[in-house]
C-alpha atoms as a PDB file:
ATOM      1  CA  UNK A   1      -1.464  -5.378  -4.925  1.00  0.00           C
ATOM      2  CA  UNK A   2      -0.880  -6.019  -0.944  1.00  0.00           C
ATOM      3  CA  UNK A   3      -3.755  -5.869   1.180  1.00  0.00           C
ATOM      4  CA  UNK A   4      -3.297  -6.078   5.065  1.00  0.00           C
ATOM      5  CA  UNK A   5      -5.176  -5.175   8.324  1.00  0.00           C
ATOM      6  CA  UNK A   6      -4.026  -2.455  10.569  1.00  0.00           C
ATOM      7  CA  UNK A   7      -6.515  -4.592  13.505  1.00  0.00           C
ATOM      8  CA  UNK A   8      -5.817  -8.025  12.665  1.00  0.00           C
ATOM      9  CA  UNK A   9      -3.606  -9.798  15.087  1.00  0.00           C
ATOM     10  CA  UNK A  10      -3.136  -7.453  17.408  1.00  0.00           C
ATOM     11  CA  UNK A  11      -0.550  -7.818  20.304  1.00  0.00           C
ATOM     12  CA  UNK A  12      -0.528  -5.791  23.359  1.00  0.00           C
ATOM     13  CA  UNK A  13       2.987  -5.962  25.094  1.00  0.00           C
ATOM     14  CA  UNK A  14       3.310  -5.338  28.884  1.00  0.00           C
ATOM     15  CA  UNK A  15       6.473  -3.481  28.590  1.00  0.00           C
ATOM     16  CA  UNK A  16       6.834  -1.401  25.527  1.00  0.00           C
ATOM     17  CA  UNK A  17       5.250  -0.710  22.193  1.00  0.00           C
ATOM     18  CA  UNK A  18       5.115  -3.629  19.640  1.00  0.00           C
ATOM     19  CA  UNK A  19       6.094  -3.092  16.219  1.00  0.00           C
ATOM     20  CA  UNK A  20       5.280  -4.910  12.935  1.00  0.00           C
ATOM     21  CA  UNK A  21       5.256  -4.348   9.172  1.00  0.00           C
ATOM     22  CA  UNK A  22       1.982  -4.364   7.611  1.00  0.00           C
ATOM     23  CA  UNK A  23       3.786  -4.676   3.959  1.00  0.00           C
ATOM     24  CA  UNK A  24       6.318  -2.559   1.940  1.00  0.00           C
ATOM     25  CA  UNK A  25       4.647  -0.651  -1.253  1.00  0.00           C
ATOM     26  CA  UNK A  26       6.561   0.683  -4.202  1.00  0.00           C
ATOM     27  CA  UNK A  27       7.418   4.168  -2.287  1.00  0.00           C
ATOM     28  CA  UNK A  28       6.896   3.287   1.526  1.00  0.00           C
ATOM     29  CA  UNK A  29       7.081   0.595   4.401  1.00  0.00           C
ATOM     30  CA  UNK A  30       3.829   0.705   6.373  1.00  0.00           C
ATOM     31  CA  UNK A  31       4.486   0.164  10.202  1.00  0.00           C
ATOM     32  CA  UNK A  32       1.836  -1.042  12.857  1.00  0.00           C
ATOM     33  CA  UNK A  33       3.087   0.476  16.382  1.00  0.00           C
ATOM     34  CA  UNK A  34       0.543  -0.516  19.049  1.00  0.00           C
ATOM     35  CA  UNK A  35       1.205   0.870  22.462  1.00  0.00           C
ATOM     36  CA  UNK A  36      -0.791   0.163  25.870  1.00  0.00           C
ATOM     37  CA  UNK A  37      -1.666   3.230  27.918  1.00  0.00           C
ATOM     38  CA  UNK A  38       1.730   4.550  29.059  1.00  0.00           C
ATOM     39  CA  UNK A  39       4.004   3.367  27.001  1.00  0.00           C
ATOM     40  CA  UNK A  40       6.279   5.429  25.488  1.00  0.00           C
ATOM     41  CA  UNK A  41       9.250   5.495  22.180  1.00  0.00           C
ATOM     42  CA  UNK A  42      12.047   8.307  23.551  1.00  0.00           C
ATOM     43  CA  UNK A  43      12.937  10.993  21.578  1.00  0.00           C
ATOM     44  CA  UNK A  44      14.648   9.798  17.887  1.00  0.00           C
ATOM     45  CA  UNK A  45      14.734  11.087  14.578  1.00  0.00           C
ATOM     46  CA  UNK A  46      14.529   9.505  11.420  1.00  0.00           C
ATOM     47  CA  UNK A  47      17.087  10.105   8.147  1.00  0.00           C
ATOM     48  CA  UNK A  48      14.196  10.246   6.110  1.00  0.00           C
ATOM     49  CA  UNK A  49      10.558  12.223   6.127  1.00  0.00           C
ATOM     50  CA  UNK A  50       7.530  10.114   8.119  1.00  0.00           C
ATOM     51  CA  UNK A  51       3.673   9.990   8.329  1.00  0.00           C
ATOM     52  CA  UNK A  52       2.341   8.876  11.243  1.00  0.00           C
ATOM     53  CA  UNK A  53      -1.457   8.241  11.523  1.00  0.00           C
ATOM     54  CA  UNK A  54      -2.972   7.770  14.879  1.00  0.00           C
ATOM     55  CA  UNK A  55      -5.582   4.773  13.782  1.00  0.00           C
ATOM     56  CA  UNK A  56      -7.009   4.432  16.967  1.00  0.00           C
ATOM     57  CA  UNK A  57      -6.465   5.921  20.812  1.00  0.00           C
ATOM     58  CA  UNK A  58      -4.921   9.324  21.743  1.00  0.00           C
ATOM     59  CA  UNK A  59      -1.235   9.728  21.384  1.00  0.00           C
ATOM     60  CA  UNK A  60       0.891  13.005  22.806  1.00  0.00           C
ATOM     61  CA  UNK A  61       3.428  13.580  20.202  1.00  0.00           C
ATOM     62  CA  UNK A  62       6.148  15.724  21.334  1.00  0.00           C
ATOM     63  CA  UNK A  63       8.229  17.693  18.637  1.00  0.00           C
ATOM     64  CA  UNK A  64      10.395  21.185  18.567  1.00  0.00           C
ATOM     65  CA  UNK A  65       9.623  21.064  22.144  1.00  0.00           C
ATOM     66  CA  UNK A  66       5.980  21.204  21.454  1.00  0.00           C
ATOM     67  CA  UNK A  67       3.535  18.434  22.634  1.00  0.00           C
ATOM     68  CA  UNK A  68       0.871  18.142  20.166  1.00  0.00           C
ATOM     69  CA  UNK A  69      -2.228  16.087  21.355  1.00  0.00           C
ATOM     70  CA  UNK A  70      -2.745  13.519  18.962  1.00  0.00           C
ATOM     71  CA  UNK A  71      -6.153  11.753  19.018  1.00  0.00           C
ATOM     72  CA  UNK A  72      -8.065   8.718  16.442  1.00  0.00           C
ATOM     73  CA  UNK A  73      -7.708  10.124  12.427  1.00  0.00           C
ATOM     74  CA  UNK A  74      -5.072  12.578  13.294  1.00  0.00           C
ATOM     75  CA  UNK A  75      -2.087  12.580  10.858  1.00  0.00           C
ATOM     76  CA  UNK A  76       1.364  14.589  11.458  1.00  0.00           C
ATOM     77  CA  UNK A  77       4.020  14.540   9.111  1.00  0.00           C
ATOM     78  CA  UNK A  78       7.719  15.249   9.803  1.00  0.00           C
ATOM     79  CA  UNK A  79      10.927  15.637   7.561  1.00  0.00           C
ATOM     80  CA  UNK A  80      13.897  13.746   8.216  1.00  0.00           C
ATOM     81  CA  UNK A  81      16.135  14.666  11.201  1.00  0.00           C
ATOM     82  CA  UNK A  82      13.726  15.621  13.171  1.00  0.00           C
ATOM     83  CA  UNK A  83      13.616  14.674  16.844  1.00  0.00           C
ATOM     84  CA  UNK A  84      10.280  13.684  18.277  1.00  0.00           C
ATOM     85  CA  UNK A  85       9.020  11.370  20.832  1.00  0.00           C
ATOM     86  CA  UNK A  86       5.309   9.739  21.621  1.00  0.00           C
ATOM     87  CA  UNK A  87       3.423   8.735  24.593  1.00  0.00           C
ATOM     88  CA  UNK A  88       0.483   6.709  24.699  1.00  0.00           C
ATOM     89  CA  UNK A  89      -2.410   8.462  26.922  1.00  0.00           C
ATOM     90  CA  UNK A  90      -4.616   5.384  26.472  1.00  0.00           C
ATOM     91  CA  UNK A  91      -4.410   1.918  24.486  1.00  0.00           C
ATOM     92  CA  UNK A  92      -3.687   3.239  20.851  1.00  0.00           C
ATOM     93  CA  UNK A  93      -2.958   1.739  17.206  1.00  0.00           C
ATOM     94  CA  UNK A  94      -0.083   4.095  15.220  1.00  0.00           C
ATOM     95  CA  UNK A  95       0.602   3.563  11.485  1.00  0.00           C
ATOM     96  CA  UNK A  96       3.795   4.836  10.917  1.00  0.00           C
ATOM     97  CA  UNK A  97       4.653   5.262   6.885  1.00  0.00           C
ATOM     98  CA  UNK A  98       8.864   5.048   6.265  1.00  0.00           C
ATOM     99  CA  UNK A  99      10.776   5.564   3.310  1.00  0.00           C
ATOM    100  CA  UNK A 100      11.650   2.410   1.558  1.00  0.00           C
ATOM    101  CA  UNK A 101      15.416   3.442   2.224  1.00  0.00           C
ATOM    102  CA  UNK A 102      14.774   3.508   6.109  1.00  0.00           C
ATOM    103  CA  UNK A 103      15.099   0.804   7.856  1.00  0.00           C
ATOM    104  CA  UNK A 104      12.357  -1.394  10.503  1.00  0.00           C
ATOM    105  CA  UNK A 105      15.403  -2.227  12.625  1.00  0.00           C
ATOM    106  CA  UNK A 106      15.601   1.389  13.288  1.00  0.00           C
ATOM    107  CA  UNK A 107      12.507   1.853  14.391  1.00  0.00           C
ATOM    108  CA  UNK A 108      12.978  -1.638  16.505  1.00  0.00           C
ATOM    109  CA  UNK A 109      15.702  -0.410  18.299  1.00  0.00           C
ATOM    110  CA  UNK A 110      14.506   3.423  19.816  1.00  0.00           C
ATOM    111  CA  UNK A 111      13.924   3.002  23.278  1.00  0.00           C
ATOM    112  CA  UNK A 112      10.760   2.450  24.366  1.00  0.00           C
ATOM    113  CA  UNK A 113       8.833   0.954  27.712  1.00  0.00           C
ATOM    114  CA  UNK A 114       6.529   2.506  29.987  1.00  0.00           C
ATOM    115  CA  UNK A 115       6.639   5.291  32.270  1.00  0.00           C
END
């Protein structure tokens, strides 16, 4: 059993989005993504399906050339391959859930920053 907090420790960077892991479970790595209204991760795709959960705030989550408007206990799932991009409209908490055969340094490395 791994417990963790999705609001514990929090850290709001000036520039871009921080990232953490909140623990890796037999199927899944659960990632913390907390962005400051503004902030933005550039379109990227992933090898493997996601979950993303928007915990807290409201989130535009651009996809197939869609935006889809995002807000506190929405959840959008994606296969892999797919591109997509997010944009924080105001201070907002993102769980992101990865395949165990993705990897964190992926999801370290998209661009990000604020507009």
């Amino acid at each position: 059993m791994k417990i963790a907090s999705i609001v514990e420790d929090l850290v709001y960077n000036a520039d871009k989005p921080a990232i953490s892991v909140l623990f890796e479970s037999a199927a899944t790595k659960e990632i913390r993504i907390v962005f400051k209204k503004g902030q933005i991760m550039k379109s990227h795709k992933t090898p493997f399906p996601i979950v993303v959960e928007i915990f807290q705030g409201k989130i535009d989550f651009g996809v197939h050339g869609e935006l889809k408007h995002l807000v506190h206990g929405d959840l959008i799932t994606l296969e892999g391959n797919v591109l997509h991009d997010l944009r924080a409209l105001e201070d907002s908490i993102v769980r992101l859930s990865l395949s165990l055969k993705d990897k964190i340094e992926r999801v370290q490395e998209i661009e990000t920053g604020t507009e």
